[in-house]
PDB file of N, CA and C in Angstrom:
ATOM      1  N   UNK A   1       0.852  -1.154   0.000  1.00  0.00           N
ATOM      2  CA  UNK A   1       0.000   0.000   0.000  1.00  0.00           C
ATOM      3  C   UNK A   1       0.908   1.230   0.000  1.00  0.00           C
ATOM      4  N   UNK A   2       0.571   2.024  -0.669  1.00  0.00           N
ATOM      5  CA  UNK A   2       1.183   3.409  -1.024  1.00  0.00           C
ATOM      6  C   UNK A   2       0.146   4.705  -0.237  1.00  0.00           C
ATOM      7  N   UNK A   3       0.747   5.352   1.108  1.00  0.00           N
ATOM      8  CA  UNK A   3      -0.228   6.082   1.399  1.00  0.00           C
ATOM      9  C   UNK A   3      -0.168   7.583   0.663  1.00  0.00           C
ATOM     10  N   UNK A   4      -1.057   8.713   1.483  1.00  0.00           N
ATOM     11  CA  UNK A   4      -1.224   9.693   0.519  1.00  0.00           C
ATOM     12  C   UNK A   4       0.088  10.134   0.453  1.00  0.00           C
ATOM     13  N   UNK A   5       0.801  10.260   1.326  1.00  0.00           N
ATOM     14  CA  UNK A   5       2.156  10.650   1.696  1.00  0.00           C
ATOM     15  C   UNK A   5       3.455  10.423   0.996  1.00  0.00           C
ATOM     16  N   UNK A   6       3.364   9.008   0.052  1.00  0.00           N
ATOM     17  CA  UNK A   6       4.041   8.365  -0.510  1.00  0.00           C
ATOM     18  C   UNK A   6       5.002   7.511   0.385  1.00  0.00           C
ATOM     19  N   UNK A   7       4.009   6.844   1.505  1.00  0.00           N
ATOM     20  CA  UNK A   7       5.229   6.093   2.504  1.00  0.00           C
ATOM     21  C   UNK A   7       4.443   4.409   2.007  1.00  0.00           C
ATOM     22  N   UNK A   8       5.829   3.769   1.846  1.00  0.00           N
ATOM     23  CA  UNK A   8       5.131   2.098   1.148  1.00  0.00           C
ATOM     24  C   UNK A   8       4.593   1.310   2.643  1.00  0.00           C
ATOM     25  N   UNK A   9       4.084   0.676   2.673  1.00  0.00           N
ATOM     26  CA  UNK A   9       3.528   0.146   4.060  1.00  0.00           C
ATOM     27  C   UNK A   9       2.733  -1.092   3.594  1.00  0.00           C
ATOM     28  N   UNK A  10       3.484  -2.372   3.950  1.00  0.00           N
ATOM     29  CA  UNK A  10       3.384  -3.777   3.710  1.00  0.00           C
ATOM     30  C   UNK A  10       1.900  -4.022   5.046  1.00  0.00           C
ATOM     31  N   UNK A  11       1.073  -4.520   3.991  1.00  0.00           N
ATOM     32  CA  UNK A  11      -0.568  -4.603   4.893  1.00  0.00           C
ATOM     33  C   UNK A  11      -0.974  -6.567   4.882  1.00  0.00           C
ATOM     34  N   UNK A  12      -1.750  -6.529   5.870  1.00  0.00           N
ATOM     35  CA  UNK A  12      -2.161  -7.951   5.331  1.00  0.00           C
ATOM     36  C   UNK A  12      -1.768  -8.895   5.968  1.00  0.00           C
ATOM     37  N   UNK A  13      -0.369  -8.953   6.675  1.00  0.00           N
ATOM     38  CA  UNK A  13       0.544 -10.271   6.947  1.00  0.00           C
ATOM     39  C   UNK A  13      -0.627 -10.336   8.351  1.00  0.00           C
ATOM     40  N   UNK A  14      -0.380 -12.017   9.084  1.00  0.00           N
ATOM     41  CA  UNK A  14      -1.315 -12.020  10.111  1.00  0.00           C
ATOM     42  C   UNK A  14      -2.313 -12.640   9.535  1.00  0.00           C
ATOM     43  N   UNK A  15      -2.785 -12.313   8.034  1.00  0.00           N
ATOM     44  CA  UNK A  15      -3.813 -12.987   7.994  1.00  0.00           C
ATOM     45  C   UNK A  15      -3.851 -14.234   7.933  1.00  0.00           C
ATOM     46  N   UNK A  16      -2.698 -15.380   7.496  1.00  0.00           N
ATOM     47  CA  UNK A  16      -2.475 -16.415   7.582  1.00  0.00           C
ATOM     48  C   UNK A  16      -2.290 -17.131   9.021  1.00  0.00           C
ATOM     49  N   UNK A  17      -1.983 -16.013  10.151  1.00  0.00           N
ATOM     50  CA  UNK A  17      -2.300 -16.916  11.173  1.00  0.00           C
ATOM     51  C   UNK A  17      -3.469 -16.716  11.919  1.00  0.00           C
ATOM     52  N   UNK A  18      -4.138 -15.777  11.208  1.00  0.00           N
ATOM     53  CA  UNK A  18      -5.717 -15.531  12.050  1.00  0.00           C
ATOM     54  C   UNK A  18      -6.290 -16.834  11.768  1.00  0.00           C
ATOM     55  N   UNK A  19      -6.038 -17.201   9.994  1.00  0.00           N
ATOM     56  CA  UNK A  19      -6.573 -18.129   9.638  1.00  0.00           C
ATOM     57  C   UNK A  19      -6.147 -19.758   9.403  1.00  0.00           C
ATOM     58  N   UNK A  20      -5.507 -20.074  10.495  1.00  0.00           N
ATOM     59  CA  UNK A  20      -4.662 -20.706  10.316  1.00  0.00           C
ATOM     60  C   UNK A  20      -5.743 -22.188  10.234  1.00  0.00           C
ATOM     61  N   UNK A  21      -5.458 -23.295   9.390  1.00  0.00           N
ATOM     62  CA  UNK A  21      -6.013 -24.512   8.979  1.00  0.00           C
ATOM     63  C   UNK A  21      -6.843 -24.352   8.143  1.00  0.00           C
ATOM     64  N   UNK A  22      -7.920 -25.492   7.860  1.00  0.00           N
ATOM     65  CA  UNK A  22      -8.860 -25.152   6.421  1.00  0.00           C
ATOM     66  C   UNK A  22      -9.237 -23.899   6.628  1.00  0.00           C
ATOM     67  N   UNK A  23      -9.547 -22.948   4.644  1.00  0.00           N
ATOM     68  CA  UNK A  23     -10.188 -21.893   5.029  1.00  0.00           C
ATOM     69  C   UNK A  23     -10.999 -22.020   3.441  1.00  0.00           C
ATOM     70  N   UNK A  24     -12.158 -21.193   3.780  1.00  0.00           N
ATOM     71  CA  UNK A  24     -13.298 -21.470   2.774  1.00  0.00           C
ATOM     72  C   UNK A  24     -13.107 -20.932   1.255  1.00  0.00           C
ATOM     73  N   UNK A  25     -12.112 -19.688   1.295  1.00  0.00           N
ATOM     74  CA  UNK A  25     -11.724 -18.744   0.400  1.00  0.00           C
ATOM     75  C   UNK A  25     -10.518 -18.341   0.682  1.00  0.00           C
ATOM     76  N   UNK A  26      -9.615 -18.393  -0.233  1.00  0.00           N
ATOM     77  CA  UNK A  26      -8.386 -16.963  -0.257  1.00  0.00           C
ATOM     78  C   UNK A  26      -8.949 -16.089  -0.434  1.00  0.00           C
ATOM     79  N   UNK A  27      -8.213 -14.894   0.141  1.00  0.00           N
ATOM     80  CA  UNK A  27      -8.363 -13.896   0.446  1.00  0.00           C
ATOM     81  C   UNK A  27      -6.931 -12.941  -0.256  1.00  0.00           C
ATOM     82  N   UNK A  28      -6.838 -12.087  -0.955  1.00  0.00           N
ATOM     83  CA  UNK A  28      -5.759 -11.282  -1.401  1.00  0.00           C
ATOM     84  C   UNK A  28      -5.330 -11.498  -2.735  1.00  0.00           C
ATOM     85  N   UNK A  29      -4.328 -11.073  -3.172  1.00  0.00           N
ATOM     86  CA  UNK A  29      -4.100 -11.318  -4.925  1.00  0.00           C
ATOM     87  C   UNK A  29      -3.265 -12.225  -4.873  1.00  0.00           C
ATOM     88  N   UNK A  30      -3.805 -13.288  -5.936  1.00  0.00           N
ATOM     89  CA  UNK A  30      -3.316 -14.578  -6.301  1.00  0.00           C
ATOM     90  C   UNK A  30      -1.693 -14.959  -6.511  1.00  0.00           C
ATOM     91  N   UNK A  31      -0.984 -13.448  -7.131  1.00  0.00           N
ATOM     92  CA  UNK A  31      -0.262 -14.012  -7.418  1.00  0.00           C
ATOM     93  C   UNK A  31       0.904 -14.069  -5.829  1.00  0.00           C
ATOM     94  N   UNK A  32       0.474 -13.479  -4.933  1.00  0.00           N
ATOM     95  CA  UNK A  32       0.998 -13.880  -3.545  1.00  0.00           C
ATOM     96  C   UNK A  32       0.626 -14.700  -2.531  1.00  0.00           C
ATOM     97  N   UNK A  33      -0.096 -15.383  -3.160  1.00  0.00           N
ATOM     98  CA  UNK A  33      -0.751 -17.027  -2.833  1.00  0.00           C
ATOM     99  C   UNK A  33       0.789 -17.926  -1.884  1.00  0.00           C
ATOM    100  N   UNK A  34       0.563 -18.099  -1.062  1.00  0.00           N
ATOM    101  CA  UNK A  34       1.850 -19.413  -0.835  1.00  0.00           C
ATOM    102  C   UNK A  34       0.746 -20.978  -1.502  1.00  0.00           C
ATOM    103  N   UNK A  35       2.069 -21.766  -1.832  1.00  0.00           N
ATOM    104  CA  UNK A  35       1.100 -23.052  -2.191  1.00  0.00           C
ATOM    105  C   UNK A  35       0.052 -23.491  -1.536  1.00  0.00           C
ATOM    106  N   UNK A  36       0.100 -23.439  -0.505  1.00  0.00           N
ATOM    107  CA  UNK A  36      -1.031 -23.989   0.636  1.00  0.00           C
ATOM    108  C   UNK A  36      -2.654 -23.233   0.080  1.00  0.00           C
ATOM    109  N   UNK A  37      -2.412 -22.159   0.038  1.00  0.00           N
ATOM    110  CA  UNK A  37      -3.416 -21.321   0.136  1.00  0.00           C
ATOM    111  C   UNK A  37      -4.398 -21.689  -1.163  1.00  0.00           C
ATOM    112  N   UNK A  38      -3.584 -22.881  -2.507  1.00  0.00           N
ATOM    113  CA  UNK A  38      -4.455 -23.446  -3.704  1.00  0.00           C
ATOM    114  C   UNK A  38      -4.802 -24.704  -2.575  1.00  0.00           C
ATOM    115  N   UNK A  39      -4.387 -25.400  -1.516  1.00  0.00           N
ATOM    116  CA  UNK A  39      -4.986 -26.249  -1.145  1.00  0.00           C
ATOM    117  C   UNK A  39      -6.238 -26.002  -0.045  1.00  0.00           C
ATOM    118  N   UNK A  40      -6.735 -24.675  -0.088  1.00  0.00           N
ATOM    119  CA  UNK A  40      -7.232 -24.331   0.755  1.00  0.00           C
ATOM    120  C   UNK A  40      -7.225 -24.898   2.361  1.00  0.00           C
ATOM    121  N   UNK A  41      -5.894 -24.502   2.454  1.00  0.00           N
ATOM    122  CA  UNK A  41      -5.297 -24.420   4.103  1.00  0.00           C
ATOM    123  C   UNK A  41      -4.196 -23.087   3.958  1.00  0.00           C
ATOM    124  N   UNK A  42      -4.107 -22.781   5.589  1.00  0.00           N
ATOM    125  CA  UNK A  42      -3.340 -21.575   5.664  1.00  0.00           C
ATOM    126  C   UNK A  42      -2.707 -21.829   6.844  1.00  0.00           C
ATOM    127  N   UNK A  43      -1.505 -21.457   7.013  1.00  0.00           N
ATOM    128  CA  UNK A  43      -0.186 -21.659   7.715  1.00  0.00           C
ATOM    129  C   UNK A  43       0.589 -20.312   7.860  1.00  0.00           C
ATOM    130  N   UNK A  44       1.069 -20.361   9.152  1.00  0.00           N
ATOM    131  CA  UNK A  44       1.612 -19.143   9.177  1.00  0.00           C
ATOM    132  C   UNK A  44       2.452 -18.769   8.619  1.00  0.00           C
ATOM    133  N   UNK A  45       3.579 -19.715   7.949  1.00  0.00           N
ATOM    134  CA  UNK A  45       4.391 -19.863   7.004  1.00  0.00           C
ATOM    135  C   UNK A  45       3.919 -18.934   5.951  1.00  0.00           C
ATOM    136  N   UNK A  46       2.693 -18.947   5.778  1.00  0.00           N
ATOM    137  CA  UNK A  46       2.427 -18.386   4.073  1.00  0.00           C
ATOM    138  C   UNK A  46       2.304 -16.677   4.527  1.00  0.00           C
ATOM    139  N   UNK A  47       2.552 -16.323   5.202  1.00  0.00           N
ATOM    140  CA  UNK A  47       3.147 -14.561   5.360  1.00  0.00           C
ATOM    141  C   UNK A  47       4.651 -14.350   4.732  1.00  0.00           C
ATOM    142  N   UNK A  48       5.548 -15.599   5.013  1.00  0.00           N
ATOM    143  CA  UNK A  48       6.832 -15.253   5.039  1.00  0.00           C
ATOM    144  C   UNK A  48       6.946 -15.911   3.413  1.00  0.00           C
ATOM    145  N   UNK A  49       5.986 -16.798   2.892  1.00  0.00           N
ATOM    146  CA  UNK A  49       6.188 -16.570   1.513  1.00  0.00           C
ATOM    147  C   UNK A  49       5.875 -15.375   0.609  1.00  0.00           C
ATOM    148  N   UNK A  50       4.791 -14.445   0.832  1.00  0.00           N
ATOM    149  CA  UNK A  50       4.407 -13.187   0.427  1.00  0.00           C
ATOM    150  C   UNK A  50       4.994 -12.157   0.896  1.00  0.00           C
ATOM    151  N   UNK A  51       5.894 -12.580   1.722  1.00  0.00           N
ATOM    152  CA  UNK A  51       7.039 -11.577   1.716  1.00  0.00           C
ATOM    153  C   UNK A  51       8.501 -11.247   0.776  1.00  0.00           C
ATOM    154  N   UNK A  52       8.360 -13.121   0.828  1.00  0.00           N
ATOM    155  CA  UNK A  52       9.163 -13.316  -0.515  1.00  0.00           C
ATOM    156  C   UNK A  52       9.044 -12.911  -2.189  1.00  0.00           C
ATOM    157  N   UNK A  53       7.327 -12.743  -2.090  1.00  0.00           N
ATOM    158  CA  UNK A  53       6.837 -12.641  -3.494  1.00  0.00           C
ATOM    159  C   UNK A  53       7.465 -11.019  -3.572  1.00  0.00           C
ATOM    160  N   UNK A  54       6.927 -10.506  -2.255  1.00  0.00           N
ATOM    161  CA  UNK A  54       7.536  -8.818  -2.408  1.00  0.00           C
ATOM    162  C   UNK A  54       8.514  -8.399  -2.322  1.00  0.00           C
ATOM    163  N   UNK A  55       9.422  -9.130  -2.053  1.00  0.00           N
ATOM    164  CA  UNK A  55      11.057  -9.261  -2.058  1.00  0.00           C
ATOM    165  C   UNK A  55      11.327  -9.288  -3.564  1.00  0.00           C
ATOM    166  N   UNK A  56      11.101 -10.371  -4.057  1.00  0.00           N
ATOM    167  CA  UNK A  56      11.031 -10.393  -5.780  1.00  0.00           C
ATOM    168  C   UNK A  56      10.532  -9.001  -6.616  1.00  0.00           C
ATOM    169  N   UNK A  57       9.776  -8.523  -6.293  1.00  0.00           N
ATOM    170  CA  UNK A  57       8.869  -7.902  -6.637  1.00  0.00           C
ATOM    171  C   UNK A  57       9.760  -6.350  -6.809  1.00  0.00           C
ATOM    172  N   UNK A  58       9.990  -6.067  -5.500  1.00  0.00           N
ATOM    173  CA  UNK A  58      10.658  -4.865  -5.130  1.00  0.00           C
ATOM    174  C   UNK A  58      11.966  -4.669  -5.893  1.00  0.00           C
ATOM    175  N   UNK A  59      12.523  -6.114  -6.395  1.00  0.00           N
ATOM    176  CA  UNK A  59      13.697  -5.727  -6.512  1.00  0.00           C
ATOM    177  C   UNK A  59      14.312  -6.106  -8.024  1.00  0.00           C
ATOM    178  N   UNK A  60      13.198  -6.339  -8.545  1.00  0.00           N
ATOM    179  CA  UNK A  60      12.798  -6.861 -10.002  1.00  0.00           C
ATOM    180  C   UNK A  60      12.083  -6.048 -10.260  1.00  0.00           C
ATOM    181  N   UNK A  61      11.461  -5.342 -10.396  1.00  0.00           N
ATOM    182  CA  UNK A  61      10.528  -5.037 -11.305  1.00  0.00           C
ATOM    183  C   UNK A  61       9.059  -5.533 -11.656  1.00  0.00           C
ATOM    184  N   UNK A  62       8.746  -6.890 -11.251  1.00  0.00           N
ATOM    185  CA  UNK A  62       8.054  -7.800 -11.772  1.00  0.00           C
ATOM    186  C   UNK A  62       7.789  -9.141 -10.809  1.00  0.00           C
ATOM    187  N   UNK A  63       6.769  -9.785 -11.174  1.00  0.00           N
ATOM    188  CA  UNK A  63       6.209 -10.809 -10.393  1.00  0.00           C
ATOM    189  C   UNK A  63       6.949 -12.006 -10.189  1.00  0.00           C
ATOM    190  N   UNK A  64       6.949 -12.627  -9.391  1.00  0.00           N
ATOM    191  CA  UNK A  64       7.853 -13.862  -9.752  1.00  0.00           C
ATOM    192  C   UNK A  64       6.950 -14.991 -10.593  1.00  0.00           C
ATOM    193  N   UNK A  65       5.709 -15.322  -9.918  1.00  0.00           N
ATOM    194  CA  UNK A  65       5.108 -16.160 -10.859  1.00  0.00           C
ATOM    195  C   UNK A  65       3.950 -15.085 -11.491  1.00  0.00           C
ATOM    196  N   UNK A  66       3.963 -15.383 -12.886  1.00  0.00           N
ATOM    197  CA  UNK A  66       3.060 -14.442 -13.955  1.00  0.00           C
ATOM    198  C   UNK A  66       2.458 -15.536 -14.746  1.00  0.00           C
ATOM    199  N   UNK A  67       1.200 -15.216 -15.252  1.00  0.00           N
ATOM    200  CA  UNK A  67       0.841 -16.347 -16.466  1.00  0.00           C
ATOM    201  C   UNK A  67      -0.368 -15.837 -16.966  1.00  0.00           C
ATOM    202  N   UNK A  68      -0.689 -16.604 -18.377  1.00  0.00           N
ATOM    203  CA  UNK A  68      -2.321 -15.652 -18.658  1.00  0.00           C
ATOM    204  C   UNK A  68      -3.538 -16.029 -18.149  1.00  0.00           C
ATOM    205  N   UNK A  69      -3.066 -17.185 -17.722  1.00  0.00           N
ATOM    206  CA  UNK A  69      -4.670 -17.887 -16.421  1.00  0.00           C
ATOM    207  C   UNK A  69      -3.985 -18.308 -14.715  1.00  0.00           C
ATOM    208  N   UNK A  70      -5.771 -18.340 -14.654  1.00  0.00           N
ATOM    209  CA  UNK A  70      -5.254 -18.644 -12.807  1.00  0.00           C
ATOM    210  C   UNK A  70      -4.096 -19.728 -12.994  1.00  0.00           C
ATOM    211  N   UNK A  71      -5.000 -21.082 -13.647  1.00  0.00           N
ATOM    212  CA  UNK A  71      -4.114 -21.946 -13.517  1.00  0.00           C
ATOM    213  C   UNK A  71      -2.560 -22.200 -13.857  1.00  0.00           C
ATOM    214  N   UNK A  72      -2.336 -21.120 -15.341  1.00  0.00           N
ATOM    215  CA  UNK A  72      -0.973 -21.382 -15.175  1.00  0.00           C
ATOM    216  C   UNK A  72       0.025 -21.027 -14.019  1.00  0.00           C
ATOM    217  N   UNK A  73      -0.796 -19.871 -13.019  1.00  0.00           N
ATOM    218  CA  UNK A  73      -0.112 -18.737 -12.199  1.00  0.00           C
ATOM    219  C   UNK A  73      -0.221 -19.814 -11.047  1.00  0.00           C
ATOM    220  N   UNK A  74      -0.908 -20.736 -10.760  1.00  0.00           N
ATOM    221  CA  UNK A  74      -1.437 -21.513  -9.733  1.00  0.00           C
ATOM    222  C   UNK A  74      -0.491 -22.547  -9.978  1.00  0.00           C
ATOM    223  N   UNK A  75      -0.105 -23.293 -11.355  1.00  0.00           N
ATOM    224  CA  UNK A  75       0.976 -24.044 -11.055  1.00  0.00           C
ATOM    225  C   UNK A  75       2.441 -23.775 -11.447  1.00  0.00           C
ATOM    226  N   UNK A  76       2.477 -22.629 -11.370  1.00  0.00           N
ATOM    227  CA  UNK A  76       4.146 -22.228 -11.221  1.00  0.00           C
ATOM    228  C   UNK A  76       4.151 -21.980  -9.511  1.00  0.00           C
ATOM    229  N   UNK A  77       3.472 -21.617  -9.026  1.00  0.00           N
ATOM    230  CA  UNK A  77       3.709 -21.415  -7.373  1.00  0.00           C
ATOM    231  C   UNK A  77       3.464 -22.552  -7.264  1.00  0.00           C
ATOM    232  N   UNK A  78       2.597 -23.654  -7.591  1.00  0.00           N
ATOM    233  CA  UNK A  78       2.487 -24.868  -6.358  1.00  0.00           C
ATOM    234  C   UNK A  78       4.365 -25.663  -6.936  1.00  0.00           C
ATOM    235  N   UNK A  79       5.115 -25.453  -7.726  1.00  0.00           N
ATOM    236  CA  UNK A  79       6.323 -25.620  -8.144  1.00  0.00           C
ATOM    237  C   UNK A  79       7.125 -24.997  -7.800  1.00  0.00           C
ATOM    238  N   UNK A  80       7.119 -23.862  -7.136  1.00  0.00           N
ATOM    239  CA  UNK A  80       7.854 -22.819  -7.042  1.00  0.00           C
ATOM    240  C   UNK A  80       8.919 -22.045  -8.375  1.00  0.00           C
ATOM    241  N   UNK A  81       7.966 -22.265  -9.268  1.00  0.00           N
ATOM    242  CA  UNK A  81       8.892 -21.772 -10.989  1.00  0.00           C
ATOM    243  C   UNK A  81       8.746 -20.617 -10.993  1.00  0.00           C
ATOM    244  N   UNK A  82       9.722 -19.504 -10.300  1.00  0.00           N
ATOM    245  CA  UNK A  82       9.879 -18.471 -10.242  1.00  0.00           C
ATOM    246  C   UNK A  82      10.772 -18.145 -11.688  1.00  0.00           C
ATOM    247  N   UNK A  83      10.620 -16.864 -12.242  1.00  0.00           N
ATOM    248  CA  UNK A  83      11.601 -16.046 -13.142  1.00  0.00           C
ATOM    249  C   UNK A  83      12.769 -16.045 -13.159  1.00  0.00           C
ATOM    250  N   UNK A  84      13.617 -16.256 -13.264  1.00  0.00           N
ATOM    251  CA  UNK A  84      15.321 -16.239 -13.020  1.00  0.00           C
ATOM    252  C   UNK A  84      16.097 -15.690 -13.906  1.00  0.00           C
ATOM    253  N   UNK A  85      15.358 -15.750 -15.194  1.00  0.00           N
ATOM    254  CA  UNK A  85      15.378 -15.317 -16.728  1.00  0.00           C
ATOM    255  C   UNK A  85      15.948 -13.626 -16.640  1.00  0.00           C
ATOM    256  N   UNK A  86      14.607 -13.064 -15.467  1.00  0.00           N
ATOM    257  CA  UNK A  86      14.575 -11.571 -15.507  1.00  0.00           C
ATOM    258  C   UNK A  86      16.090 -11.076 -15.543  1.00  0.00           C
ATOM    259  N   UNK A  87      16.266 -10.404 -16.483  1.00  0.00           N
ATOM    260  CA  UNK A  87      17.815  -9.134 -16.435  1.00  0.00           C
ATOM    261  C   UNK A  87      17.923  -8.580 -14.919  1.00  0.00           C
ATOM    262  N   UNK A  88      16.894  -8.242 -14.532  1.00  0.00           N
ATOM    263  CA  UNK A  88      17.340  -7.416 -12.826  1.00  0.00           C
ATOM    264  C   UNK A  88      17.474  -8.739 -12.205  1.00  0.00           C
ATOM    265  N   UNK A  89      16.972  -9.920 -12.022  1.00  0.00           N
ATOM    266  CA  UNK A  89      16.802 -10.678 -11.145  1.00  0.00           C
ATOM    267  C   UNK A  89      18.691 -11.186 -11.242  1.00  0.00           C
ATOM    268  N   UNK A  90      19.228 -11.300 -12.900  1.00  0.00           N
ATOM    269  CA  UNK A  90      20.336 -11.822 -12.982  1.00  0.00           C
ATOM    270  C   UNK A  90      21.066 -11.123 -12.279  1.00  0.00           C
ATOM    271  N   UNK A  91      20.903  -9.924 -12.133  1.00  0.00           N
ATOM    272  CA  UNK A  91      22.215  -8.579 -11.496  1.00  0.00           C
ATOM    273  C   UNK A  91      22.354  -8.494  -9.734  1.00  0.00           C
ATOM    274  N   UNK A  92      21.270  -9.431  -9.173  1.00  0.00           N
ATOM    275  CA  UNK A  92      21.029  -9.585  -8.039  1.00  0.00           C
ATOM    276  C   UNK A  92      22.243 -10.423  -7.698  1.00  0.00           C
ATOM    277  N   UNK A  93      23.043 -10.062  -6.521  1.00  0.00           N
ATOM    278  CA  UNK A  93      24.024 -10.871  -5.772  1.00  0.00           C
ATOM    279  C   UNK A  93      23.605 -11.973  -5.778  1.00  0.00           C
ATOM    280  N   UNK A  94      24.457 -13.095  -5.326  1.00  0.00           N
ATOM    281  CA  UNK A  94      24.404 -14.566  -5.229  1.00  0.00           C
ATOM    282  C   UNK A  94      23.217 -14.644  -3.840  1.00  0.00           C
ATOM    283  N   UNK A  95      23.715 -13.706  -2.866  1.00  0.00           N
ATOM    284  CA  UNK A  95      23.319 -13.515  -1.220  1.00  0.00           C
ATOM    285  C   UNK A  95      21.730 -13.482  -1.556  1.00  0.00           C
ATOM    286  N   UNK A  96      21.794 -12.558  -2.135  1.00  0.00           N
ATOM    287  CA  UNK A  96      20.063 -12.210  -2.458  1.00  0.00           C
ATOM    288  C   UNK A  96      19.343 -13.120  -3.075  1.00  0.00           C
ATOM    289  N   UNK A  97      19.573 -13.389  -4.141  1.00  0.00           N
ATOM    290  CA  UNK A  97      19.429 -14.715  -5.278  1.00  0.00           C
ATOM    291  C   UNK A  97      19.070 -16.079  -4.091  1.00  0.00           C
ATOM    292  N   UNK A  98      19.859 -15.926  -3.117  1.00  0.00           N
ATOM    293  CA  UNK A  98      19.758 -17.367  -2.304  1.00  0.00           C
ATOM    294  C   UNK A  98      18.464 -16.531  -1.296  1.00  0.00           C
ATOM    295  N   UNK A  99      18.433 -15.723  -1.213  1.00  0.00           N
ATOM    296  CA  UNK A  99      17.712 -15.097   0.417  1.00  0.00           C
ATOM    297  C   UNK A  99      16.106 -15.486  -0.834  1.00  0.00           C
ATOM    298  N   UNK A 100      15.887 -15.030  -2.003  1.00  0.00           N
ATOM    299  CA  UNK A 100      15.052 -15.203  -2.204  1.00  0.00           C
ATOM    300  C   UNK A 100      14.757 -16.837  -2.620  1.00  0.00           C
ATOM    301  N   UNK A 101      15.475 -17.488  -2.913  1.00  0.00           N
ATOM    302  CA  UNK A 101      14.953 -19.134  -2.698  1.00  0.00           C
ATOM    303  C   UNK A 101      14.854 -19.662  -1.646  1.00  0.00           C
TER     304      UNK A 101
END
């Protein structure tokens, strides 16, 4: 979230452990789904993957998993087939490169 101010402010996390075990619906944009969240279960774990997605995100340019349907976008995360391809992602240190796998 971008406030009026222009200060970035990461919203949302928590919700995976409010909701932690079966849940009826995801909740948030797909493409920061942790795998669990296509099996409709939620783990607290899956904050610290959507942190990762925004880690990618922030420092790329771009999504890690992208596709033209749910499902392709649904099974590159349940794989974890992130981008690696990306030019910024290549220029990323080894350190980082590993922090984000």
């Amino acid at each position: 979230m971008i406030t009026s101010d222009d200060l970035v402010k990461l919203i949302d996390f928590g919700l995976a452990e409010w909701a932690v075990g079966e849940i009826e619906q995801a909740a948030g944009s797909m493409f920061y789904y942790a795998p669990e969240t296509f099996k409709k279960k939620s783990v607290a774990q899956s904050d610290i993957w959507s942190v990762g997605v925004t880690m990618y995100k922030v420092l790329t340019g771009v999504l890690p998993f992208d596709g033209e349907t749910r499902g392709e976008v649904e099974g590159k995360i349940m794989i974890a087939a992130y981008d690696v391809e990306n030019e910024k992602y290549k220029e990323l240190s080894e350190e980082c490169r590993d922090l984000l796998s």
